[in-house]
N, C-alpha and C. Protein backbone atom coordinates (compact mmCIF):
# COMPACT_ATOMS: atom_id res chain seq x y z
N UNK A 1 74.81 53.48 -27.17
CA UNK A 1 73.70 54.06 -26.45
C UNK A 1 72.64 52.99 -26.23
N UNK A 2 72.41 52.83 -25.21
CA UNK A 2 71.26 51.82 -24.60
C UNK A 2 69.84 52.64 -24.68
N UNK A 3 69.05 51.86 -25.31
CA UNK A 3 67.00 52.24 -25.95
C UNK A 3 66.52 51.89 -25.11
N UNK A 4 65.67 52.69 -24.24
CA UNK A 4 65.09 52.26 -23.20
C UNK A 4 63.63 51.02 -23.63
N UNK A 5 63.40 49.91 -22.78
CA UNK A 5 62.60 49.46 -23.42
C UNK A 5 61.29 49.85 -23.81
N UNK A 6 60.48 50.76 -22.99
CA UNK A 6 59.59 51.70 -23.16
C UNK A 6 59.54 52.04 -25.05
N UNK A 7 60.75 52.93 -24.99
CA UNK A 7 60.64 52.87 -26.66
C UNK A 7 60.91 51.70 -27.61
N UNK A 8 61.38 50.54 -27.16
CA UNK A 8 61.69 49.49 -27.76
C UNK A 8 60.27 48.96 -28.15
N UNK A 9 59.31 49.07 -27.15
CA UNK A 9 58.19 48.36 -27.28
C UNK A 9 57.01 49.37 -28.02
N UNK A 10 57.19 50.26 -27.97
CA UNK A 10 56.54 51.75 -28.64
C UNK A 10 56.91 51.11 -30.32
N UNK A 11 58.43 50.91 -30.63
CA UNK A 11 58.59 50.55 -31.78
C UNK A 11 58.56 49.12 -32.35
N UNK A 12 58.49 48.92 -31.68
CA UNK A 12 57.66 47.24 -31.88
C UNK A 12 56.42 47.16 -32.38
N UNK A 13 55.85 47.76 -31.83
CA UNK A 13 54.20 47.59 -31.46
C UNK A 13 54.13 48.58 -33.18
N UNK A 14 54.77 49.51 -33.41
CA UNK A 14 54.27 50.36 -34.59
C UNK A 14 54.72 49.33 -35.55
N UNK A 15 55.08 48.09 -35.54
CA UNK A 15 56.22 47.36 -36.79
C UNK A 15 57.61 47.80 -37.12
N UNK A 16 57.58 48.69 -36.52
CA UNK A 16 59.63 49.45 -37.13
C UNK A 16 60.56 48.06 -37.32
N UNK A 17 60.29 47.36 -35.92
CA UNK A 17 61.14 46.72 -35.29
C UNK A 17 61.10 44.95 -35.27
N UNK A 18 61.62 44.31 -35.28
CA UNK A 18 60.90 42.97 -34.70
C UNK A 18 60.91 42.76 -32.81
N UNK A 19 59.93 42.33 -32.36
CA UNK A 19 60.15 42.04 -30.93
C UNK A 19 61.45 41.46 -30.38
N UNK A 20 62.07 41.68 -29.58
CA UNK A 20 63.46 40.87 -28.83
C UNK A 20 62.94 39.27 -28.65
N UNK A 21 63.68 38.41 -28.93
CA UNK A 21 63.49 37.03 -28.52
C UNK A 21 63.28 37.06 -27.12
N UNK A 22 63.68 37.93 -26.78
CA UNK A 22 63.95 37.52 -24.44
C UNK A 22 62.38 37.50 -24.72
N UNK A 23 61.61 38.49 -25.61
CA UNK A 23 60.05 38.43 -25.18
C UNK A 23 59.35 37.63 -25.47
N UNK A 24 59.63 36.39 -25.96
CA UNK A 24 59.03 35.31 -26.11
C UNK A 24 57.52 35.22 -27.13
N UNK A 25 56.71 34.74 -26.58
CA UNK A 25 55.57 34.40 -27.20
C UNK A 25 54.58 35.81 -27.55
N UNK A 26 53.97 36.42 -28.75
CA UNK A 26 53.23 37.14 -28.50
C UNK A 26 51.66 37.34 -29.31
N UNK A 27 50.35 37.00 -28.71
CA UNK A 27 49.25 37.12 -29.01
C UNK A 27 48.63 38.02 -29.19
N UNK A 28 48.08 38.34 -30.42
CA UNK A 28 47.29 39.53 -30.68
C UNK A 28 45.82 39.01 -30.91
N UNK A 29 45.12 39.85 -30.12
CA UNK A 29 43.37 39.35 -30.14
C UNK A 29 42.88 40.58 -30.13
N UNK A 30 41.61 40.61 -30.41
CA UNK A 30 40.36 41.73 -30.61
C UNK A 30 39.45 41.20 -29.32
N UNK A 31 39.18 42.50 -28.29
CA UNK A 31 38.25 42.29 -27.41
C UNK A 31 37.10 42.88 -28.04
N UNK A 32 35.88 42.10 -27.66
CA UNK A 32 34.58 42.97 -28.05
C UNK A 32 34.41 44.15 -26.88
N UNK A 33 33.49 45.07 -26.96
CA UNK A 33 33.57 46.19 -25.91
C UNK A 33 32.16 45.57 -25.63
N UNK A 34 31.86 44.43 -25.56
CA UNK A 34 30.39 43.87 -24.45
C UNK A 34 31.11 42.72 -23.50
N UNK A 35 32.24 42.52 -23.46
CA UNK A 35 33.03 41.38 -22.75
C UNK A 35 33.07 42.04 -21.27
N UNK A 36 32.58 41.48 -20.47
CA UNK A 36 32.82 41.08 -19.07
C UNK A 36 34.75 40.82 -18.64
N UNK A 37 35.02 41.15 -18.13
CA UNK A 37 36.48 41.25 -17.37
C UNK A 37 36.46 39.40 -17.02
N UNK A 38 35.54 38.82 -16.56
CA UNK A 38 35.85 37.25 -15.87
C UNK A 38 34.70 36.86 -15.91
N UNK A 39 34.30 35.62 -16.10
CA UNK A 39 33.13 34.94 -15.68
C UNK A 39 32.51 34.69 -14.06
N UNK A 40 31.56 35.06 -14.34
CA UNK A 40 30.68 35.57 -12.78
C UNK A 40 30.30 34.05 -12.53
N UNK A 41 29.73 33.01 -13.42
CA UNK A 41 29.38 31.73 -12.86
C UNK A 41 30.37 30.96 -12.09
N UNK A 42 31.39 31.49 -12.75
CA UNK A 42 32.82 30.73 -11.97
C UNK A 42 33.57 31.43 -11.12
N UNK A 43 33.12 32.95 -10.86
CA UNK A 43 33.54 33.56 -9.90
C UNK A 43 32.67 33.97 -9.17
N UNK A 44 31.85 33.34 -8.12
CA UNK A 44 30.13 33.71 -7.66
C UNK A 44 30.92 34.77 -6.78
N UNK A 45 31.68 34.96 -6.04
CA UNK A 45 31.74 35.63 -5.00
C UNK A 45 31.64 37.37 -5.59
N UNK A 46 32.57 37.27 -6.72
CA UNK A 46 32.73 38.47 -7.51
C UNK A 46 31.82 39.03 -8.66
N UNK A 47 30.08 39.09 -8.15
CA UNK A 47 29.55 39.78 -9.14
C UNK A 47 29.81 40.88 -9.71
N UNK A 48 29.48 41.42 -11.13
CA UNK A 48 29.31 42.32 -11.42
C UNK A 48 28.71 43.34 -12.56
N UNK A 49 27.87 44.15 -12.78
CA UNK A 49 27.21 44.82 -13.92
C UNK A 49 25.73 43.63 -14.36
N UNK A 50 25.20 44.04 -15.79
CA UNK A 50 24.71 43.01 -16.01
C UNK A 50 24.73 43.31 -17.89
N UNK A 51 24.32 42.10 -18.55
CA UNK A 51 24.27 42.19 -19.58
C UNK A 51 25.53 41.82 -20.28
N UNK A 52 26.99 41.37 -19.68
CA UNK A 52 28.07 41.78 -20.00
C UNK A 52 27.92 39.94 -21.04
N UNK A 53 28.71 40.43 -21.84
CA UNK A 53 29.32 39.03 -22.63
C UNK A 53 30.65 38.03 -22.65
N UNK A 54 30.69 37.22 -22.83
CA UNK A 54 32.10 36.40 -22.46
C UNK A 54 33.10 37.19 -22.27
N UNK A 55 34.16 36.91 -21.22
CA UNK A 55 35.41 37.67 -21.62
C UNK A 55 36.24 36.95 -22.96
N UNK A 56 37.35 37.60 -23.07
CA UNK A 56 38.39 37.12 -24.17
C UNK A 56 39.42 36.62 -23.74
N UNK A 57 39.42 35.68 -23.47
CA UNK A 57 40.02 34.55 -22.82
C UNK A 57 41.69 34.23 -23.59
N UNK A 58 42.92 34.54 -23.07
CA UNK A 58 44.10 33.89 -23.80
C UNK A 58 44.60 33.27 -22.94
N UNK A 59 44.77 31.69 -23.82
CA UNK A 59 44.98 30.71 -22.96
C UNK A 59 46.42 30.91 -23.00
N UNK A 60 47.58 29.49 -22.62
CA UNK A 60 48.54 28.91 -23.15
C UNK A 60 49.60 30.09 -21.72
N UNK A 61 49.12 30.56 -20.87
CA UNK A 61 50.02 31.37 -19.50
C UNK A 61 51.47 30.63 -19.39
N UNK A 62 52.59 30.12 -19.59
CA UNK A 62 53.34 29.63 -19.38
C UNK A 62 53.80 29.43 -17.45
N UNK A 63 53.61 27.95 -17.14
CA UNK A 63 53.91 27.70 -16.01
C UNK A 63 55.35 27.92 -15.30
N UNK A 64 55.81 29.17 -15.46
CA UNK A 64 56.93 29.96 -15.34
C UNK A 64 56.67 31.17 -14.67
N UNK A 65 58.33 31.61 -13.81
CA UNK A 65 58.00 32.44 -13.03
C UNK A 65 58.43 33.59 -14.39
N UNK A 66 57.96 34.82 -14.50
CA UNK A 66 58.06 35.98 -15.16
C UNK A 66 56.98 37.03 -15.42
N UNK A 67 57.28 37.53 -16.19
CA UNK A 67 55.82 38.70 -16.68
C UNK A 67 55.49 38.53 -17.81
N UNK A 68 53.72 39.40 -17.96
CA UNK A 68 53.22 39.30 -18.95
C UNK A 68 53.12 40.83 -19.73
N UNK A 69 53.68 41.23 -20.36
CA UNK A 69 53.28 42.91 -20.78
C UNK A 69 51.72 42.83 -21.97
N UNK A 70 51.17 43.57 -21.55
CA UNK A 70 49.92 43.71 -22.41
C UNK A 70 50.09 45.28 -22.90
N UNK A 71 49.38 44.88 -24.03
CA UNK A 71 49.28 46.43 -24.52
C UNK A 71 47.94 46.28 -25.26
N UNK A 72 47.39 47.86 -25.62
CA UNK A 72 46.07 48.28 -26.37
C UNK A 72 46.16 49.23 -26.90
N UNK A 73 45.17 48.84 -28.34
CA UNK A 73 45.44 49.68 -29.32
C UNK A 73 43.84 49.99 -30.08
N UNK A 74 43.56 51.35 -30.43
CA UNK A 74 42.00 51.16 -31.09
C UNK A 74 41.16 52.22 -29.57
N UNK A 75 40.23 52.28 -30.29
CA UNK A 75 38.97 52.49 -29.41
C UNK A 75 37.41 51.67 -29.90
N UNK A 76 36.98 51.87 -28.77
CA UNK A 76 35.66 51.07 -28.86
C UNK A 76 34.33 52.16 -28.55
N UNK A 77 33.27 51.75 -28.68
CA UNK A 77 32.20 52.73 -28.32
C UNK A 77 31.60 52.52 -27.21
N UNK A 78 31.65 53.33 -25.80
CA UNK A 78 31.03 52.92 -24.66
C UNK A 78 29.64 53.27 -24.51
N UNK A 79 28.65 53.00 -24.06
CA UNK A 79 27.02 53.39 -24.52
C UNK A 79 27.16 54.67 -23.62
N UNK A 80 26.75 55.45 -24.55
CA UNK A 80 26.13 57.19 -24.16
C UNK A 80 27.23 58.06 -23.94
N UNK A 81 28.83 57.44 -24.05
CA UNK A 81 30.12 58.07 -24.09
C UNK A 81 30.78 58.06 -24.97
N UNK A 82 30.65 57.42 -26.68
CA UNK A 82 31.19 57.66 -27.34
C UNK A 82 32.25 57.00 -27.48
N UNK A 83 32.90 57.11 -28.24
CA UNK A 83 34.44 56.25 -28.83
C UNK A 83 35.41 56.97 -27.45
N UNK A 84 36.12 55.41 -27.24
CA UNK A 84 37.06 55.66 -26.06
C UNK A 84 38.05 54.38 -25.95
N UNK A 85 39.16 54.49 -25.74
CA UNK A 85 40.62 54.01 -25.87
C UNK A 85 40.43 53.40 -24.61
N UNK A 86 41.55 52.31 -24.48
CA UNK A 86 41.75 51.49 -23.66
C UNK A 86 41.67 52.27 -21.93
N UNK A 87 41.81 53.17 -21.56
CA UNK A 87 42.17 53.97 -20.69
C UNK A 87 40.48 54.09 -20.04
N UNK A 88 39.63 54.07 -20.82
CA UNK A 88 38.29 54.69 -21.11
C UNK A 88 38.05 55.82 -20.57
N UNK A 89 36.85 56.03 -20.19
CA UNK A 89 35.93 57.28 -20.11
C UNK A 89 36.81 58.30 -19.07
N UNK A 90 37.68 59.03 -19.31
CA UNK A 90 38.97 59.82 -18.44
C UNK A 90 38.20 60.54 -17.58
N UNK A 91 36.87 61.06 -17.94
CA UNK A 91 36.23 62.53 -16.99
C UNK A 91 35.44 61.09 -15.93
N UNK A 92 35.37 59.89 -16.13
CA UNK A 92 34.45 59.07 -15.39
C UNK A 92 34.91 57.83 -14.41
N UNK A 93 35.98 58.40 -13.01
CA UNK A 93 36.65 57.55 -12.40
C UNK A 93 35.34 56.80 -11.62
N UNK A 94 35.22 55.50 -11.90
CA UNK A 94 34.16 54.93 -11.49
C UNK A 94 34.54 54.10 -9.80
N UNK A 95 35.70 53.61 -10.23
CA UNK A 95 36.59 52.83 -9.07
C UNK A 95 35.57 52.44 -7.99
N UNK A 96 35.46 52.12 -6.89
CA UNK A 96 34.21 51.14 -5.99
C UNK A 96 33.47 51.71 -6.09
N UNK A 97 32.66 52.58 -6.45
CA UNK A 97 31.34 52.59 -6.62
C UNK A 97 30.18 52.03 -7.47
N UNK A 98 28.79 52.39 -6.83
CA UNK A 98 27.74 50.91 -7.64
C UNK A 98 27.41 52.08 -8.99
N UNK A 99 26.57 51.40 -9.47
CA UNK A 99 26.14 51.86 -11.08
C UNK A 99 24.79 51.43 -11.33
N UNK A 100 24.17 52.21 -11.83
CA UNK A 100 22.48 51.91 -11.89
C UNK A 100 22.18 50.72 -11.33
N UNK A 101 21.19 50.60 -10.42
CA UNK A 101 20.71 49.10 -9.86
C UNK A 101 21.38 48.74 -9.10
N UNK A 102 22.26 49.71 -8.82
CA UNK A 102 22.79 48.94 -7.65
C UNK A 102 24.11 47.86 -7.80
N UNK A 103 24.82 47.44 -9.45
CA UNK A 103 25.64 46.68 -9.52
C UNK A 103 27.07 47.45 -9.17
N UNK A 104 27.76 46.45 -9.48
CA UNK A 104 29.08 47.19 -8.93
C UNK A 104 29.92 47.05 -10.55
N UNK A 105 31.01 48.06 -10.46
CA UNK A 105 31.91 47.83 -11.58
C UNK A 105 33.03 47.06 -10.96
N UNK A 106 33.67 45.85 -12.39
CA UNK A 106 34.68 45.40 -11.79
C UNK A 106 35.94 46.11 -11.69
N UNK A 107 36.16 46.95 -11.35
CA UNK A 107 37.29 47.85 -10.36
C UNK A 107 36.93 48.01 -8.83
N UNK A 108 35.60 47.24 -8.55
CA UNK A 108 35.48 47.17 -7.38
C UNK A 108 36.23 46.07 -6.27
N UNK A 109 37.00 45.19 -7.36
CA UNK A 109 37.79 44.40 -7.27
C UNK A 109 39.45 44.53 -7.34
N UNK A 110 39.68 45.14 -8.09
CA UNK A 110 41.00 45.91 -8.41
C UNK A 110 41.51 46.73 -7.21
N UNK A 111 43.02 46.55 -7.14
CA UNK A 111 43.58 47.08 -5.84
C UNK A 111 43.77 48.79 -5.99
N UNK A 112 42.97 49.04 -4.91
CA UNK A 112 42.70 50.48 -4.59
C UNK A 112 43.44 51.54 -4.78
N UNK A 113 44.70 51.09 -4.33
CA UNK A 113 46.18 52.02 -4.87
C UNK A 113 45.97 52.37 -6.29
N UNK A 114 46.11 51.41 -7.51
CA UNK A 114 45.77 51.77 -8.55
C UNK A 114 44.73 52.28 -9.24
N UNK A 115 43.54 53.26 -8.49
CA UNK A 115 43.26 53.71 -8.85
C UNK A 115 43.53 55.30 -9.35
N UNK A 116 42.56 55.80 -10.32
CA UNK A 116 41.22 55.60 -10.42
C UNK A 116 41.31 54.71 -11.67
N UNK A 117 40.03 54.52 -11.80
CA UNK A 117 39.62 53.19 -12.34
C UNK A 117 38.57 53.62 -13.26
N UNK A 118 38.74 54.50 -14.88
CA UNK A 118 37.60 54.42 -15.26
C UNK A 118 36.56 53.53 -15.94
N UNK A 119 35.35 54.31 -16.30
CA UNK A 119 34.17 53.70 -17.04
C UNK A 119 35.10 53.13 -18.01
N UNK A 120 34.76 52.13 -18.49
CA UNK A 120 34.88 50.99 -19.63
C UNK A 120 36.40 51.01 -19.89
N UNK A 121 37.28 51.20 -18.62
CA UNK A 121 38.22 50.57 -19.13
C UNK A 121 39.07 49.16 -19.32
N UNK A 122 39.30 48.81 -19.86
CA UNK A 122 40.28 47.40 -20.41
C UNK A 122 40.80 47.14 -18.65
N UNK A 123 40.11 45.71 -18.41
CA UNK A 123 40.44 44.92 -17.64
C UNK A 123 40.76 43.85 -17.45
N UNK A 124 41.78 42.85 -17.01
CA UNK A 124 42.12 41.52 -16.64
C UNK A 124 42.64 41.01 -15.72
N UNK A 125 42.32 39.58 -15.65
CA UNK A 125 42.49 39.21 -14.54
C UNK A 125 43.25 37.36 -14.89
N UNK A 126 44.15 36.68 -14.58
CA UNK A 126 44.77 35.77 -14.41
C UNK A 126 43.44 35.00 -13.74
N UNK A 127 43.31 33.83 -15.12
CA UNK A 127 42.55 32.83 -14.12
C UNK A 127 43.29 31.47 -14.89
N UNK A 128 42.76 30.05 -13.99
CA UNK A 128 42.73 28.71 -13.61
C UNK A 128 42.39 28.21 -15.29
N UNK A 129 42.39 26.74 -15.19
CA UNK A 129 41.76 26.47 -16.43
C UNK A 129 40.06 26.60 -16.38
N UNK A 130 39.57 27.14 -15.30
CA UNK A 130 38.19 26.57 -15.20
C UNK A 130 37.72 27.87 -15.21
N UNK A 131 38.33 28.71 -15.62
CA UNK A 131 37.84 30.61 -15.68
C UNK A 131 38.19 30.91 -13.91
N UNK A 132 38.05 30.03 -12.64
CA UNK A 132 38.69 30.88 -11.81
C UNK A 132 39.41 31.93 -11.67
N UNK A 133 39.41 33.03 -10.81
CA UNK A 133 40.31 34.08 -10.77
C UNK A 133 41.44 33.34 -10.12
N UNK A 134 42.80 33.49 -10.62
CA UNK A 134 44.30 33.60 -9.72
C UNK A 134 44.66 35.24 -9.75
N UNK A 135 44.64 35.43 -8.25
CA UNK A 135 45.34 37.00 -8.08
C UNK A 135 43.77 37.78 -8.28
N UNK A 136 44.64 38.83 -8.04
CA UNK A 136 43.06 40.25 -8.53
C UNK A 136 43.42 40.89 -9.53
N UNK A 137 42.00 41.42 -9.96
CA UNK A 137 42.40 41.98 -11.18
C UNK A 137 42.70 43.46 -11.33
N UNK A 138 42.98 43.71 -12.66
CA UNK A 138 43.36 45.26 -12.58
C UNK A 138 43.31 45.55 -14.19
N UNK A 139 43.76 46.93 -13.66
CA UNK A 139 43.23 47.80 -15.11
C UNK A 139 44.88 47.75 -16.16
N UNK A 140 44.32 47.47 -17.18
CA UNK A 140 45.27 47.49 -18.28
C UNK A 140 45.45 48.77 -18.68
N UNK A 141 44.83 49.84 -18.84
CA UNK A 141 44.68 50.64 -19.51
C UNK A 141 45.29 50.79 -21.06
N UNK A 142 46.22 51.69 -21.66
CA UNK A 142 47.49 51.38 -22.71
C UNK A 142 48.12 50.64 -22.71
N UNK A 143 48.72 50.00 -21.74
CA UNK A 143 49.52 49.32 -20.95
C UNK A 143 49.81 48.64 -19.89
N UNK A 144 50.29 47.77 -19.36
CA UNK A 144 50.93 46.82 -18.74
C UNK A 144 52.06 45.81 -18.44
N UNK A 145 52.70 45.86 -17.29
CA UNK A 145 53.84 44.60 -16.96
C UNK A 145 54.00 43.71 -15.81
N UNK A 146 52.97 43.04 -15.85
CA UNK A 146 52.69 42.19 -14.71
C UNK A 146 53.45 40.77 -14.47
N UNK A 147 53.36 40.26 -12.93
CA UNK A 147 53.97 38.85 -13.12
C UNK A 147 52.83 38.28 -13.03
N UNK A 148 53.05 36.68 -13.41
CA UNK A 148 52.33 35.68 -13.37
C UNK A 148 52.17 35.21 -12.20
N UNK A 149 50.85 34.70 -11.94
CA UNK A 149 50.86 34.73 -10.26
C UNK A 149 50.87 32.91 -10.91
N UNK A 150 51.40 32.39 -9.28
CA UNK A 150 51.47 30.75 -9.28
C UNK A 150 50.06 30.41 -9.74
N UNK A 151 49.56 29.45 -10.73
CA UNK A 151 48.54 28.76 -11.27
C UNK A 151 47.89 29.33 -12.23
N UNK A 152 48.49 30.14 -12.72
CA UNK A 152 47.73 30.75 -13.61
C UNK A 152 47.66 30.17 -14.99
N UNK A 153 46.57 29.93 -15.87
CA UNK A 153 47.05 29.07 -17.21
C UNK A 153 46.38 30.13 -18.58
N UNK A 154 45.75 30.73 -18.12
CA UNK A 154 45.43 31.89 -19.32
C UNK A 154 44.77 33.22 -18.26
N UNK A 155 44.64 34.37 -19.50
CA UNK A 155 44.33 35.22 -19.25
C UNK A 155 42.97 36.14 -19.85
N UNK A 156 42.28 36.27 -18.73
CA UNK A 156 41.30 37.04 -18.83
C UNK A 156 40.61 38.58 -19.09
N UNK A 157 40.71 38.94 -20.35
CA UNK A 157 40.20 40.06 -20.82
C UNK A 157 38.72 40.56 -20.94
N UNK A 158 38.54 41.92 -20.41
CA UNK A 158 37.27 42.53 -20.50
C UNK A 158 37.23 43.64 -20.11
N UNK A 159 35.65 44.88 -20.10
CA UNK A 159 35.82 45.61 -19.66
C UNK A 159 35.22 45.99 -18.37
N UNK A 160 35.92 47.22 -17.83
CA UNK A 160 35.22 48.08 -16.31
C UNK A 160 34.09 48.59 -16.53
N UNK A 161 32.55 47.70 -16.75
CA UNK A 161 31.15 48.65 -16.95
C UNK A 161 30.47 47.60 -16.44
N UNK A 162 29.07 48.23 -15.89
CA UNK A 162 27.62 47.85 -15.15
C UNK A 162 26.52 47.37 -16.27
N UNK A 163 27.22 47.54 -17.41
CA UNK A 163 25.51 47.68 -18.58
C UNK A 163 26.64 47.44 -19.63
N UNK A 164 26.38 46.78 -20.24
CA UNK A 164 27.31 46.21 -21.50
C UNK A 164 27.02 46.14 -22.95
N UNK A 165 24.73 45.93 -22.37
CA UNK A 165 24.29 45.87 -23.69
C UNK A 165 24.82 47.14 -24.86
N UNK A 166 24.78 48.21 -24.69
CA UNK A 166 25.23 49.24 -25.53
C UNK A 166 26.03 49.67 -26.49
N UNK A 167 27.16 48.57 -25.81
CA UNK A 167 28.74 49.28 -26.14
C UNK A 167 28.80 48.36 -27.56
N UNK A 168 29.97 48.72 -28.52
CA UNK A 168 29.98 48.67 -29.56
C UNK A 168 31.59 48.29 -29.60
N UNK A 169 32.25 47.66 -30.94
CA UNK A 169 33.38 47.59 -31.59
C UNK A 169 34.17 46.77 -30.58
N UNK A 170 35.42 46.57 -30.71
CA UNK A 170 36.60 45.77 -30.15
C UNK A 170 37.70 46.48 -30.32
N UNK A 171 38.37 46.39 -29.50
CA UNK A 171 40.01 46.75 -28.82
C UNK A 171 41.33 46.25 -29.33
N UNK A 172 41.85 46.56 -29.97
CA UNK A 172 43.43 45.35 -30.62
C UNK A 172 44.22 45.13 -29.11
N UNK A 173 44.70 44.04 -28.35
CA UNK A 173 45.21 43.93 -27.18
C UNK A 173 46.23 42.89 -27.54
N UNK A 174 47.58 43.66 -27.47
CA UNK A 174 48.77 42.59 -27.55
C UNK A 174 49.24 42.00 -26.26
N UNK A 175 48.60 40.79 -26.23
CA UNK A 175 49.91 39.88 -24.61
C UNK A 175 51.29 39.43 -25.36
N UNK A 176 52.19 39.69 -24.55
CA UNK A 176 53.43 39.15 -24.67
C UNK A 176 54.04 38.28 -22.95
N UNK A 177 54.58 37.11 -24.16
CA UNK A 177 54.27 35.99 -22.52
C UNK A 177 56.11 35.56 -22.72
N UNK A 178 57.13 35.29 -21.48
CA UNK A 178 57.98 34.53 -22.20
C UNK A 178 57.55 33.35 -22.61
N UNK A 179 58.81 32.40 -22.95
CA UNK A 179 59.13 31.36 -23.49
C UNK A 179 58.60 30.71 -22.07
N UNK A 180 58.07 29.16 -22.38
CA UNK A 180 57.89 28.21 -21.59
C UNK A 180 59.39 27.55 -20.89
C-alpha cells in the first residue's frame, strides 16, 4: 500500500517518522509575529504597513530546479485578535485592501487567485542575496509546495499586517529544500 505524501509529511512533522532523503535539506526557525514578509528598503516599489520588523530570512535556496515545502506550527498573538495560527485571522480576509492610514497589506502583492488572504497570515517571498524579491509572494498559511524560481538564494519569511507594533510571540516554520 502506497502513503500518500500528505500523510508522510503530517508524520514527519509530528516525529513518528524520519523525513525521506529525496527531501533533502530541512530548516526549522521561529518567526517573530512583528516580522515584515520582505524588506521595503530593498523592495521600494513594494511598500507596506508600518512598524513591521526584519523578516526571517533562510538563506542557503539551492541553485536547482525543484521545490520548497514549508510548513507552520504554533500560534502567535495578532494585536486586538488574539492568538492565531499560521492561516491567521479566518473571519478577516484582508487580501488588496488598505488598512488604517492608508497602508496596504502585503497580500496586496500576492496573486489574486490565491486568495483570500488573511490578517496576519504567514507570508513569503523568494529573494536575491541582497533581500530583492525573485517571483511574488504568497501566503504560506499551514502549508506549502512551491518551486524555486531562477535566482533565488534564500527565503523570505513574515507576516500579512499594516501595524506590527502589537503583535506578540513567534511561529515554528519548517522549510524543506532538496539536495544541492
Amino acid at each position: 500500500m502506497k502513503i500518500p505524501n500528505s500523510i508522510l509529511a503530517t508524520l514527519a512533522l509530528a516525529g513518528l517518522i524520519a523525513p525521506a532523503a529525496a527531501w533533502g535539506r530541512q530548516v526549522v526557525v521561529q518567526v517573530d509575529a512583528k516580522s515584515g514578509p520582505w524588506l521595503p528598503k530593498a523592495n521600494k516599489k513594494m511598500p507596506f504597513g508600518r512598524d513591521a520588523g526584519a523578516p526571517l530570512v533562510v538563506p542557503g535556496i539551492p541553485d536547482v530546479s525543484g521545490k520548497v515545502s514549508i510548513y507552520a506550527e504554533g500560534t502567535t498573538i495578532s494585536a486586538g485578535n488574539g492568538a492565531v495560527d499560521a492561516k491567521g485571522v479566518e473571519s478577516k480576509a484582508v487580501d488588496d485592501t488598505k488598512g488604517p492610514g492608508g497602508k496596504v497589506y502585503p497580500s496586496l502583492y500576492t496573486p489574486k487567485i490565491l486568495y483570500p488572504a488573511n490578517l496576519h497570515a504567514l507570508v513569503a517571498v523568494f529573494v536575491d542575496d541582497k533581500g530583492v524579491l525573485v517571483g511574488r509572494p504568497f501566503i504560506v498559511g499551514e502549508g506549502v509546495r512551491v518551486p524555486i524560481p531562477e535566482g533565488a538564494k534564500a527565503l523570505s519569511l513574515g507576516f500579512n499586517d499594516v501595524s506590527f507594533a502589537g503583535n506578540s510571540g513567534s511561529l515554528k516554520v519548517i522549510v524543506e529544500m532538496p539536495d544541492d
